[in-house]
N, C-alpha and C. Protein backbone atom coordinates (compact mmCIF):
# COMPACT_ATOMS: atom_id res chain seq x y z
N UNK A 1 8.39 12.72 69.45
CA UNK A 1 8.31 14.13 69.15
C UNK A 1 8.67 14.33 67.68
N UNK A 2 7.67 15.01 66.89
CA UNK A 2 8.48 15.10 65.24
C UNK A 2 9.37 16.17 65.33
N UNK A 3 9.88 16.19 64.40
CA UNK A 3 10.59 17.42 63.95
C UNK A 3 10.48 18.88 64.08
N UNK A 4 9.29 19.08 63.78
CA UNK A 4 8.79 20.58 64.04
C UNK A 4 8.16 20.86 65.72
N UNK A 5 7.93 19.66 65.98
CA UNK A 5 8.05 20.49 67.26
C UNK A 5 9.31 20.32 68.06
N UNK A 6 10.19 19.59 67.69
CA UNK A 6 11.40 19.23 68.22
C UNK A 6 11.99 20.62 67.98
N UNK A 7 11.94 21.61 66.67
CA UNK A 7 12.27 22.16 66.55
C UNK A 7 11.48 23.86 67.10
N UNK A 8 10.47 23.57 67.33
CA UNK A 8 9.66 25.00 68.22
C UNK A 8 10.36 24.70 69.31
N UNK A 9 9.95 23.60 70.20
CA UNK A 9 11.02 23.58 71.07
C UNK A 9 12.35 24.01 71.58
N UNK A 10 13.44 23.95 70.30
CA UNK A 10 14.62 24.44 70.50
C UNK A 10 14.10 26.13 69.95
N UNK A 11 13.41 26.73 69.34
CA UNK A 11 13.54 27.82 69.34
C UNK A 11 12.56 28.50 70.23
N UNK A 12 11.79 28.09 71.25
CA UNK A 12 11.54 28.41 72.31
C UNK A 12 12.60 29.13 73.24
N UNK A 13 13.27 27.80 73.83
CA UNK A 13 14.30 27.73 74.55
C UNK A 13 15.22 29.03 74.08
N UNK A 14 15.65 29.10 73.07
CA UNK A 14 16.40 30.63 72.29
C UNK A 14 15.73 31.88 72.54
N UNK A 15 15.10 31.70 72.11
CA UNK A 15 14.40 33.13 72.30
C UNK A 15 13.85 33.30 73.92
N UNK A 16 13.55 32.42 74.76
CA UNK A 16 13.68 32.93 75.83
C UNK A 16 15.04 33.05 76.61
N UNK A 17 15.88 32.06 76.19
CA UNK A 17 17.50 32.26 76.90
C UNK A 17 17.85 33.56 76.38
N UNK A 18 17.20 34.23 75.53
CA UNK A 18 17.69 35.12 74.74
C UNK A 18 17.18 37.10 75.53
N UNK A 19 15.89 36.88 75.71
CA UNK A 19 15.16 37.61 76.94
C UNK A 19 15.69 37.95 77.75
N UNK A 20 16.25 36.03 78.47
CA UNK A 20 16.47 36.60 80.23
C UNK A 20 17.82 36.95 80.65
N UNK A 21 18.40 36.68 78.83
CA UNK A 21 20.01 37.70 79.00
C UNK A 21 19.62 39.01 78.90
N UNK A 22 18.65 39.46 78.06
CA UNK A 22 18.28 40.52 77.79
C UNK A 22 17.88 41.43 78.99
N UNK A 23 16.79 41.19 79.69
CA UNK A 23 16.23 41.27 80.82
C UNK A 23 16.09 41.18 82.05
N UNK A 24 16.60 39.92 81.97
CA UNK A 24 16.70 39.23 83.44
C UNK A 24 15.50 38.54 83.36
N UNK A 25 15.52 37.12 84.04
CA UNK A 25 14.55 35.72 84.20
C UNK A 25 13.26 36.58 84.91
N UNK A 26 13.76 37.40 85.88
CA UNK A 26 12.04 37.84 86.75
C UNK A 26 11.29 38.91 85.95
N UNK A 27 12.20 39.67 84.87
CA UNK A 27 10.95 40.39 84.57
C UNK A 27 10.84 40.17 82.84
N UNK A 28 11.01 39.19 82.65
CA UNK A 28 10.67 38.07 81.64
C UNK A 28 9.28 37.37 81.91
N UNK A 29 8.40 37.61 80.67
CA UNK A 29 7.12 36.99 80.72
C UNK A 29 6.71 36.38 80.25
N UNK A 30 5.83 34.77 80.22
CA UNK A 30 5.72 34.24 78.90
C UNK A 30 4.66 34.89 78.10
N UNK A 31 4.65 36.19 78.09
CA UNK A 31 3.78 36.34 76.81
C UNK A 31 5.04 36.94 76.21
N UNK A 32 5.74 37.84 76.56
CA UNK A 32 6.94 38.25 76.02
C UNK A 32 7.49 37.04 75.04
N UNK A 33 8.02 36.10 75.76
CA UNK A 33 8.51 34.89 74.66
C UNK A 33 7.60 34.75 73.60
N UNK A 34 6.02 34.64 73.59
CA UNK A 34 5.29 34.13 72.91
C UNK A 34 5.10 35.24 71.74
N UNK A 35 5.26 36.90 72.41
CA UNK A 35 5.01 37.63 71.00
C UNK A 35 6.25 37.79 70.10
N UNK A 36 7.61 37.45 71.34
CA UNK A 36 8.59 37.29 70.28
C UNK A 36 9.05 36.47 69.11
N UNK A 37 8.24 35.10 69.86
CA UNK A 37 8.59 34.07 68.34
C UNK A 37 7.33 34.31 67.76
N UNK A 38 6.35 34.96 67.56
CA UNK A 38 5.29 35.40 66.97
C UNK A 38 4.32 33.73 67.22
N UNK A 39 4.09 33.56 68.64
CA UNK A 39 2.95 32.56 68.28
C UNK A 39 1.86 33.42 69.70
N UNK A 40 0.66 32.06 70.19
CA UNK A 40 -0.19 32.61 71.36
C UNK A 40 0.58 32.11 72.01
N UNK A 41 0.13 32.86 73.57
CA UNK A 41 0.86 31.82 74.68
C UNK A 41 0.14 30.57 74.94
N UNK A 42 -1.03 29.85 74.24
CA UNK A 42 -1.43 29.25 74.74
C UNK A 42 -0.31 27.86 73.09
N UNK A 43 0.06 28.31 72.37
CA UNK A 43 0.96 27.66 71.92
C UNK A 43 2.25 27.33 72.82
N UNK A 44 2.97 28.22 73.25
CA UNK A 44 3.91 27.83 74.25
C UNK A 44 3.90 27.08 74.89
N UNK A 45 2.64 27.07 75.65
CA UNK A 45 2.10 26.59 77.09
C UNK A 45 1.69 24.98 75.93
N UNK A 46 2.04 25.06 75.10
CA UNK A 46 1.89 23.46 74.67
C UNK A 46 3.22 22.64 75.28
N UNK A 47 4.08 23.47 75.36
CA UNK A 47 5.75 23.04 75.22
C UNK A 47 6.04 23.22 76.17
N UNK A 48 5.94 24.38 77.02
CA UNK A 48 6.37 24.70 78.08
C UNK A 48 5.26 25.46 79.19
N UNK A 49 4.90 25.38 80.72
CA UNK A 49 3.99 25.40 81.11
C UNK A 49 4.49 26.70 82.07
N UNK A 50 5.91 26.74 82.30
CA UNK A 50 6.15 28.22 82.73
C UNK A 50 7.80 28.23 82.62
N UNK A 51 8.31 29.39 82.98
CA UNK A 51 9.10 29.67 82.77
C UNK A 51 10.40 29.02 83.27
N UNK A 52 10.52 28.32 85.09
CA UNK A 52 11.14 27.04 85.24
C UNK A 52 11.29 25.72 84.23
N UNK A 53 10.42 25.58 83.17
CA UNK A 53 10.34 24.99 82.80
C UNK A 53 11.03 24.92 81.78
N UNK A 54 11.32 25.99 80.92
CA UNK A 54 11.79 26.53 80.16
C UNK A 54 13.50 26.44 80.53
N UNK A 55 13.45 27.03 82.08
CA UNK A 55 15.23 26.98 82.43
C UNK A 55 15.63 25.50 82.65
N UNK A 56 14.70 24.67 83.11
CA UNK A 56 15.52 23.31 83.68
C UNK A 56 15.25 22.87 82.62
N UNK A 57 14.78 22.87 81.38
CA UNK A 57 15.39 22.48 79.46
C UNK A 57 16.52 22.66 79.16
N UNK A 58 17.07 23.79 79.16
CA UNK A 58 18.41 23.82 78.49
C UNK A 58 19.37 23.65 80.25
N UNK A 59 18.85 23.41 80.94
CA UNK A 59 19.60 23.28 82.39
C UNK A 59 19.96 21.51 81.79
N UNK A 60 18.88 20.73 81.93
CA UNK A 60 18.61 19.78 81.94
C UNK A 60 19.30 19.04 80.39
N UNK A 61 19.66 19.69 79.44
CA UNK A 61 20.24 19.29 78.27
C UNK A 61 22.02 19.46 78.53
N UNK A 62 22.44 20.94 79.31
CA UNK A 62 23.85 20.30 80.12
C UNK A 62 23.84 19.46 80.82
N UNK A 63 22.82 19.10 81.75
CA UNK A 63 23.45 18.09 83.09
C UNK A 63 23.64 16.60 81.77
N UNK A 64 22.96 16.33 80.96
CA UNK A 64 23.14 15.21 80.24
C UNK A 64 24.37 14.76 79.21
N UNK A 65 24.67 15.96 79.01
CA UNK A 65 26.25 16.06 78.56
C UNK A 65 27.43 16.18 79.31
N UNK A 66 26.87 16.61 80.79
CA UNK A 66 27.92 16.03 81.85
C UNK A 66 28.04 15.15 82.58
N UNK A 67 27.18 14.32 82.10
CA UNK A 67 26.67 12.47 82.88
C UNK A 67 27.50 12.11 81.74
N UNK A 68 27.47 12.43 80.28
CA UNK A 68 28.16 11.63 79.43
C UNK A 68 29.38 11.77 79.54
N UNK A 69 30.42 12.83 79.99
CA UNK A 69 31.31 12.90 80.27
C UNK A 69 31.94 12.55 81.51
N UNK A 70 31.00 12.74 82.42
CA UNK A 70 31.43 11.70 83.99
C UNK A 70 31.20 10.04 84.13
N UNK A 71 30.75 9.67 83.12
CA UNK A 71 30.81 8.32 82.77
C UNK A 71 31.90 8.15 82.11
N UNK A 72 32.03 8.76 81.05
CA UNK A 72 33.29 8.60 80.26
C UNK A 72 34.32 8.28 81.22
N UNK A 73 34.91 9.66 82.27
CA UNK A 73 35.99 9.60 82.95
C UNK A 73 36.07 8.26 83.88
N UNK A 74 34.70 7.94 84.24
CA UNK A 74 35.14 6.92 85.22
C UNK A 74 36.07 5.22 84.56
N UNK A 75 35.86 5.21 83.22
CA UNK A 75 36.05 4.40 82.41
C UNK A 75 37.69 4.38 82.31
N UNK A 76 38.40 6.11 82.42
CA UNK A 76 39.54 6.04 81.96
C UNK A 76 40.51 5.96 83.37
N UNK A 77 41.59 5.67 83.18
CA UNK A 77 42.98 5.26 83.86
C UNK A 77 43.37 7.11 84.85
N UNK A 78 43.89 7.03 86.26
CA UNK A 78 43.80 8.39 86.70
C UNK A 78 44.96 8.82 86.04
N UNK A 79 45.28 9.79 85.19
CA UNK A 79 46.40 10.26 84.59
C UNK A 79 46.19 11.50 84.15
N UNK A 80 47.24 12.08 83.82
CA UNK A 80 48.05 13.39 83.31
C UNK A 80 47.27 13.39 81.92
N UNK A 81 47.45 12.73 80.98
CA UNK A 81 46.54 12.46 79.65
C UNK A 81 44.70 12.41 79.83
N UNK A 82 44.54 11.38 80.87
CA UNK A 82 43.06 11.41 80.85
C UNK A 82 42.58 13.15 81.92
N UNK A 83 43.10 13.14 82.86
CA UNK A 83 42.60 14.46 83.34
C UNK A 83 42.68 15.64 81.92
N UNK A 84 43.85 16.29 81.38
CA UNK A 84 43.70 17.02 80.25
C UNK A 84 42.47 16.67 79.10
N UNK A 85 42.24 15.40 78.92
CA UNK A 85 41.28 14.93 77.81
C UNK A 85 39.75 15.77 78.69
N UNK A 86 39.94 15.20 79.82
CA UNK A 86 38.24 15.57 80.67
C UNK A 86 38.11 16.98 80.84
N UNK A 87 39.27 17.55 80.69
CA UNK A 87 39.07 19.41 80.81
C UNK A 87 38.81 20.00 79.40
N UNK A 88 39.88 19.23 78.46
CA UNK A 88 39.29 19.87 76.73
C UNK A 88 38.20 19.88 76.81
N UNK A 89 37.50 18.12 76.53
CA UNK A 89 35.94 17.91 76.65
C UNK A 89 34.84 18.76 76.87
N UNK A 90 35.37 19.40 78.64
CA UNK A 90 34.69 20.06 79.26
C UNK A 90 34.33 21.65 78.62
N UNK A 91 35.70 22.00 78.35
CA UNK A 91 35.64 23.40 77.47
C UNK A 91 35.45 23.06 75.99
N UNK A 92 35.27 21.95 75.42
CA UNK A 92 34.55 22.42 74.16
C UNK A 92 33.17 22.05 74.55
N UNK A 93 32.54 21.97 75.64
CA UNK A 93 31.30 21.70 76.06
C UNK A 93 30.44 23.16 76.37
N UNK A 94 31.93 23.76 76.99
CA UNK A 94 31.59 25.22 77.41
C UNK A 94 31.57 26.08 76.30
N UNK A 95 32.21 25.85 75.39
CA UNK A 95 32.66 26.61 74.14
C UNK A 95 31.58 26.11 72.78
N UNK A 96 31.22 25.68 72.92
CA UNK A 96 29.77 24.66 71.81
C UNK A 96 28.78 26.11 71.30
N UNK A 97 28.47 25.74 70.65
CA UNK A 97 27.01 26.84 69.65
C UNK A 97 26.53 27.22 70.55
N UNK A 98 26.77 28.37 70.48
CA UNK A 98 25.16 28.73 71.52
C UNK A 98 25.32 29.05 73.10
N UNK A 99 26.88 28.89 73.44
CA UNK A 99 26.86 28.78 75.00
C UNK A 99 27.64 29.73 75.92
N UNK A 100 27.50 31.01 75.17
CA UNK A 100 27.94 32.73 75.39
C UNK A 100 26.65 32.75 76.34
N UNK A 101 25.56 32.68 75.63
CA UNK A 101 24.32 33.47 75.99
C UNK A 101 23.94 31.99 77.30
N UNK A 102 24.05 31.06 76.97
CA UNK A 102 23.66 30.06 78.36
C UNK A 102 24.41 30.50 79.76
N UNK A 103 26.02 30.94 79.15
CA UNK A 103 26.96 31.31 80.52
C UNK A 103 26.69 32.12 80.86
N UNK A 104 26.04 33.02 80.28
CA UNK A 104 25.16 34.98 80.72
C UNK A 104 24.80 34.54 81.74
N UNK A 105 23.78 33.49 80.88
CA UNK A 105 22.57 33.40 81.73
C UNK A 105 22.68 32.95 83.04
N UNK A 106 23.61 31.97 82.61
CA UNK A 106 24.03 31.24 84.37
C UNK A 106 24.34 32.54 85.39
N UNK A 107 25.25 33.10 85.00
CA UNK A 107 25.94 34.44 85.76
C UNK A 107 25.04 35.17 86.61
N UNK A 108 24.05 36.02 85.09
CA UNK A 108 23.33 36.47 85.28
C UNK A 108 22.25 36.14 86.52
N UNK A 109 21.65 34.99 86.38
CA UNK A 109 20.85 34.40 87.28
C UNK A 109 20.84 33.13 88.29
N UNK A 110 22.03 33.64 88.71
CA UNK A 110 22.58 32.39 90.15
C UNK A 110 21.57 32.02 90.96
N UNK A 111 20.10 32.89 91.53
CA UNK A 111 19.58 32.81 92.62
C UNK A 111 18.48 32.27 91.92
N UNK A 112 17.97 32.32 91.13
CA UNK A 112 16.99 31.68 90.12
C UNK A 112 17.84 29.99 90.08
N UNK A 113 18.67 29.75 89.42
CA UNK A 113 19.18 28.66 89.73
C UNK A 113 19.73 27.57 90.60
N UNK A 114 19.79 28.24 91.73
CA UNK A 114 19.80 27.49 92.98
C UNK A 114 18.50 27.39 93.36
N UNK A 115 17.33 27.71 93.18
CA UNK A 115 15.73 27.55 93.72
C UNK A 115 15.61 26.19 93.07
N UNK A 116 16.36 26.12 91.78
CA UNK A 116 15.36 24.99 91.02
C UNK A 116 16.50 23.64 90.94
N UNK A 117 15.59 22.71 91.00
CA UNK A 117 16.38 21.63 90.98
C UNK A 117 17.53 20.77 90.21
N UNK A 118 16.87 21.68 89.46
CA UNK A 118 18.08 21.48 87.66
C UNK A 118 19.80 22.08 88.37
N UNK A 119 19.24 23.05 88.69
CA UNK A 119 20.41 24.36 89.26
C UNK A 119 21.28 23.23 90.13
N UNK A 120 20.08 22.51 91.16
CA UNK A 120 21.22 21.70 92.57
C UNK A 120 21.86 20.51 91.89
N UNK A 121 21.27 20.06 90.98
CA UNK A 121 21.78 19.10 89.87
C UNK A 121 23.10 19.43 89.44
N UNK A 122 22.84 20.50 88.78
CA UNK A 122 24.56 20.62 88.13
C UNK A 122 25.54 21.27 89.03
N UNK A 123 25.29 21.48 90.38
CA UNK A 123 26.22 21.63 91.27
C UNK A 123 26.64 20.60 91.32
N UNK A 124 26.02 19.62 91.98
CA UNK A 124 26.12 18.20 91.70
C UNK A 124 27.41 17.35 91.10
N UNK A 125 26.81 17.93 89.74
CA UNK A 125 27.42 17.37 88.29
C UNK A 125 28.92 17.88 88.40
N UNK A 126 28.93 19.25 88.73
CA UNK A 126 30.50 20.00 88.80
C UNK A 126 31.45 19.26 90.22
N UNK A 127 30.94 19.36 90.72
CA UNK A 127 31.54 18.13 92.17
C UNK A 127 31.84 16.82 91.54
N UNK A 128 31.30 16.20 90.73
CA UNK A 128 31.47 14.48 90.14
C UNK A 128 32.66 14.73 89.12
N UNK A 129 32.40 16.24 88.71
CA UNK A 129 33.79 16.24 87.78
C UNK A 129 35.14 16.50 88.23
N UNK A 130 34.95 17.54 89.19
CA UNK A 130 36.06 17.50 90.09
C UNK A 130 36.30 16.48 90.42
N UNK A 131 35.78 15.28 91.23
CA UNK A 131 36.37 14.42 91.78
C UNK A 131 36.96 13.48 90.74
N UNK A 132 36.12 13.15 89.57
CA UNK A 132 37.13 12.68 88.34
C UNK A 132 38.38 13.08 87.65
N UNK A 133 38.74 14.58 88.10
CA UNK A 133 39.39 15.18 87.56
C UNK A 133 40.93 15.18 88.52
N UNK A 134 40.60 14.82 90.05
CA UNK A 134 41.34 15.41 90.92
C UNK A 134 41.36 13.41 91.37
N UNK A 135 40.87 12.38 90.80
CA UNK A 135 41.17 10.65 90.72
C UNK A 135 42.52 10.89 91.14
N UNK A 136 42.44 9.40 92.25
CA UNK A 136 44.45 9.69 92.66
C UNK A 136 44.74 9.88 93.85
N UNK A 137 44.37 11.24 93.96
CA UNK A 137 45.10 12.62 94.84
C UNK A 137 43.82 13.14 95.27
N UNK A 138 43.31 12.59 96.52
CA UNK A 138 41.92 12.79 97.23
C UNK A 138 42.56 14.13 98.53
N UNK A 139 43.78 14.83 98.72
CA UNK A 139 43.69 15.97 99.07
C UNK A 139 43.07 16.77 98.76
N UNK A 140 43.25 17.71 100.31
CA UNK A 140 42.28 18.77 100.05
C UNK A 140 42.36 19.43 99.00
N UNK A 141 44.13 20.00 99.23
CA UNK A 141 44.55 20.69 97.44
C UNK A 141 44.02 20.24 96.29
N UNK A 142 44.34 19.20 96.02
CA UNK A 142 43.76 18.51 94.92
C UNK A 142 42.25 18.95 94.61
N UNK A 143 41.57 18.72 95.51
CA UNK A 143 40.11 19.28 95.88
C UNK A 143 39.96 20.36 95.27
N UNK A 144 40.34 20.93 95.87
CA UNK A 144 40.37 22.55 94.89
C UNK A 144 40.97 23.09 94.19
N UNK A 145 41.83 22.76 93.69
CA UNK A 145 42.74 22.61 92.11
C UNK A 145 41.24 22.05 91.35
N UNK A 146 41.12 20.59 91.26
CA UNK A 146 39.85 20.34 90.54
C UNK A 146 39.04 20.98 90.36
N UNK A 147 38.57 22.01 91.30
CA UNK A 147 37.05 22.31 91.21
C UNK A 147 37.86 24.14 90.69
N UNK A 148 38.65 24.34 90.72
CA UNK A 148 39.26 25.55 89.92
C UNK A 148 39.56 25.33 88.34
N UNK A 149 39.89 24.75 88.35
CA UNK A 149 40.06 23.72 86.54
C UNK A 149 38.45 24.01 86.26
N UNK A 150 38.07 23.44 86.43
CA UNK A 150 36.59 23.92 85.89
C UNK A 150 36.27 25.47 85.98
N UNK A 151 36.10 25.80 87.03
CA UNK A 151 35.88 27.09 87.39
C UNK A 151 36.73 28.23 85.96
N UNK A 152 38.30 27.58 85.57
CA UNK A 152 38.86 28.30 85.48
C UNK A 152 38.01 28.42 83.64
N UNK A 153 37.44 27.22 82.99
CA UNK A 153 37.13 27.09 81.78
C UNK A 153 35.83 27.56 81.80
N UNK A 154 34.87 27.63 82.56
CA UNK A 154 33.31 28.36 82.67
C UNK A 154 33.31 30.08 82.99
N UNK A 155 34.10 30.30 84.02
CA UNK A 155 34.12 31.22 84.53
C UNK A 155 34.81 32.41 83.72
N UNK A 156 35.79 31.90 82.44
CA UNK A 156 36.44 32.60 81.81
C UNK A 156 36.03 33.24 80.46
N UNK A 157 34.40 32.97 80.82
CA UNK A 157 33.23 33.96 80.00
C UNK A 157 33.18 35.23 80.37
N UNK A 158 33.86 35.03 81.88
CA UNK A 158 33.04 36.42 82.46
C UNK A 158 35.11 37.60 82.57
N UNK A 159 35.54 36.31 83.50
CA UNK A 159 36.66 36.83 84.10
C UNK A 159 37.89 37.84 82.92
N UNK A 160 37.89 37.01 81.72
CA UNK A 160 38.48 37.71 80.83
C UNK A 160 37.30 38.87 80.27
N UNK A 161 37.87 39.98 80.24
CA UNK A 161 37.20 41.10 80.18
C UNK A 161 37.78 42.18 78.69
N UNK A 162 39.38 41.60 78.26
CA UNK A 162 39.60 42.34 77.46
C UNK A 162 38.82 42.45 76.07
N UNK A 163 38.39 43.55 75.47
CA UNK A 163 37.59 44.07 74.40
C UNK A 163 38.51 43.12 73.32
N UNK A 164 37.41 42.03 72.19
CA UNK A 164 37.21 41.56 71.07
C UNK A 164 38.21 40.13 71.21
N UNK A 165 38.36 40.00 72.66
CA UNK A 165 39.13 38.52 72.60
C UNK A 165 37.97 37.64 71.75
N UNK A 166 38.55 36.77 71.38
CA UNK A 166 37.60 35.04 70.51
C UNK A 166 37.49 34.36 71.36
N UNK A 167 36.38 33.69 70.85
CA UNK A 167 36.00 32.61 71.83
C UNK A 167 37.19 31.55 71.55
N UNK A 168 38.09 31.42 70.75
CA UNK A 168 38.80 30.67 70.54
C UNK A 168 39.97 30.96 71.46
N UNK A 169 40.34 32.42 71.64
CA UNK A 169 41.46 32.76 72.33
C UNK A 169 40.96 32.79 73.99
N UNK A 170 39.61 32.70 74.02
CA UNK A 170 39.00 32.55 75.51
C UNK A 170 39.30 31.46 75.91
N UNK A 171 38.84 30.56 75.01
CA UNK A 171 39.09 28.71 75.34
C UNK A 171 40.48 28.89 75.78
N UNK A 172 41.66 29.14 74.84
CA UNK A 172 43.09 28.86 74.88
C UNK A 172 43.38 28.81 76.53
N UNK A 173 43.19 30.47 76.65
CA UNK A 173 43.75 31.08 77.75
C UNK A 173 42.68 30.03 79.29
N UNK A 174 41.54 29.78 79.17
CA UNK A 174 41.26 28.88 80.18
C UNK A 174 41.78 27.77 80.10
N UNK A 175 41.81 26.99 79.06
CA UNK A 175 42.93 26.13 78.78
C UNK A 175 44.31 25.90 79.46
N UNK A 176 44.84 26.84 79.26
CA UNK A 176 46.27 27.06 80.24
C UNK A 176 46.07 27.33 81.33
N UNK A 177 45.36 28.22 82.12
CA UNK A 177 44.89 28.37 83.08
C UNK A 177 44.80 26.86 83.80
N UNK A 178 43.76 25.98 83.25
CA UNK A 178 43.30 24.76 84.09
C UNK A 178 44.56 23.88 84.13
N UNK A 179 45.49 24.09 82.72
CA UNK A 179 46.21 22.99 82.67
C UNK A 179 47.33 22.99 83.84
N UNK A 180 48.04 24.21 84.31
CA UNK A 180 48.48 25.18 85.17
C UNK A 180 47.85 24.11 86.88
N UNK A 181 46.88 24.24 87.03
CA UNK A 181 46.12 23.63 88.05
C UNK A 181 45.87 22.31 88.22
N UNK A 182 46.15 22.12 86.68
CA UNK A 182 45.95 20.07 86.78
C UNK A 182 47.40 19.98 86.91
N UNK A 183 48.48 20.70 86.70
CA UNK A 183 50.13 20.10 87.22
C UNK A 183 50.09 19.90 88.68
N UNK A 184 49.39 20.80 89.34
CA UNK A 184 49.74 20.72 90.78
C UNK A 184 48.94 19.81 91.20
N UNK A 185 47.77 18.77 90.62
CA UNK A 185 47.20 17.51 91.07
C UNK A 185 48.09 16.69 90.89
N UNK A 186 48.92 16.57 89.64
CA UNK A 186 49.91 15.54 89.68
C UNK A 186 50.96 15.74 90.43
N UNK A 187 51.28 16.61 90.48
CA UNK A 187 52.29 16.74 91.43
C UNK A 187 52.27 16.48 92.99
N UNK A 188 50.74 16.12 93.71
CA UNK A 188 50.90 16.22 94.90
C UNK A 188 51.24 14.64 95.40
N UNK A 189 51.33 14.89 96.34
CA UNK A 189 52.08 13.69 96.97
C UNK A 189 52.38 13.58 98.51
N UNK A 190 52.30 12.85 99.61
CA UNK A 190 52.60 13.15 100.58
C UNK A 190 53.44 14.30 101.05
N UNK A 191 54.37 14.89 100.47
CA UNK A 191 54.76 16.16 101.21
C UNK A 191 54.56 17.54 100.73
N UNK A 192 53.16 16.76 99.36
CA UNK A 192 52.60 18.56 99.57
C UNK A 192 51.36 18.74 100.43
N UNK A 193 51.26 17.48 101.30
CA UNK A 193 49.68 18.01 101.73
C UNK A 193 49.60 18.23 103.10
């Protein structure tokens, strides 16, 4: 792929992630995308052939950054240090260029994303992290402590609500939040379960 289309490509993907925050995914059209980046649709339709196609791209560009990070974890030792390392990771994954308008979008369009396979994928992917995250301590608690640690760093796009927080002070506060939830993985032990 050269460059320039490597790069229509990524501004495809924008300007329609950009729409179906705008809009919503169903009444999003690809001619809409096509008069917005000012090309035909039959240019689009070089790149992309419909609008699934379009979502399991940038679907499909997280699940690959969370294979790189669920590989990673399996590599490291189950600990207090490596669980915290796999949650930063995770939230500067969540926190990266560009990934206000991807978490919209997720929000925004849950039922669109469970149809498509990308969507059952990174359910998937969020289960493999939990269980890396919650290594050790295969309780139930644990179980869901893990899968709240995450929850608590994705979800805290939406859940924090106060007017002109930063994305920096968003991270923090999920940050503590998860870290809060990864004590009680270490901590469990036969007589918390």
């Amino acid at each position: 792929m050269t460059q320039s289309t490597g790069g229509t490509r990524g501004r495809i993907q924008a300007v329609a992630l950009e729409l179906f925050t705008e809009q919503g995914y169903e009444k999003t059209s690809l001619r809409e995308i096509a008069e917005r980046l000012g090309v035909t649709k039959a240019a689009l339709y070089y790149h992309f052939k419909s609008k699934d196609e379009i979502v399991n791209s940038f679907v499909e560009d997280r699940l690959h950054r969370m294979d790189e990070l669920i590989d990673w974890a399996r590599d490291q030792p189950a600990s207090r240090a490596t669980r915290r390392e796999l949650v930063s990771q995770y939230a500067d994954m969540m926190f990266g260029t560009g990934q206000s308008l991807v978490m919209r979008f997720f929000e925004q369009n849950q039922t669109v994303l469970k149809s498509l396979a990308a969507g059952q994928q990174m359910r998937e992917r969020m289960y493999q992290l939990a269980d890396a995250i919650c290594l050790g301590d295969d309780s139930p608690r644990a179980q869901l402590r893990a899968t709240l640690v995450l929850f608590a760093v994705h979800s805290s796009w939406f859940a924090v609500r106060t007017p002109d927080v930063t994305d920096d002070e968003r991270k923090k506060i999920a940050l503590e939040v998860a870290d809060e939830l990864l004590a009680g993985i270490e901590e469990g032990g036969p007589a918390d379960r």
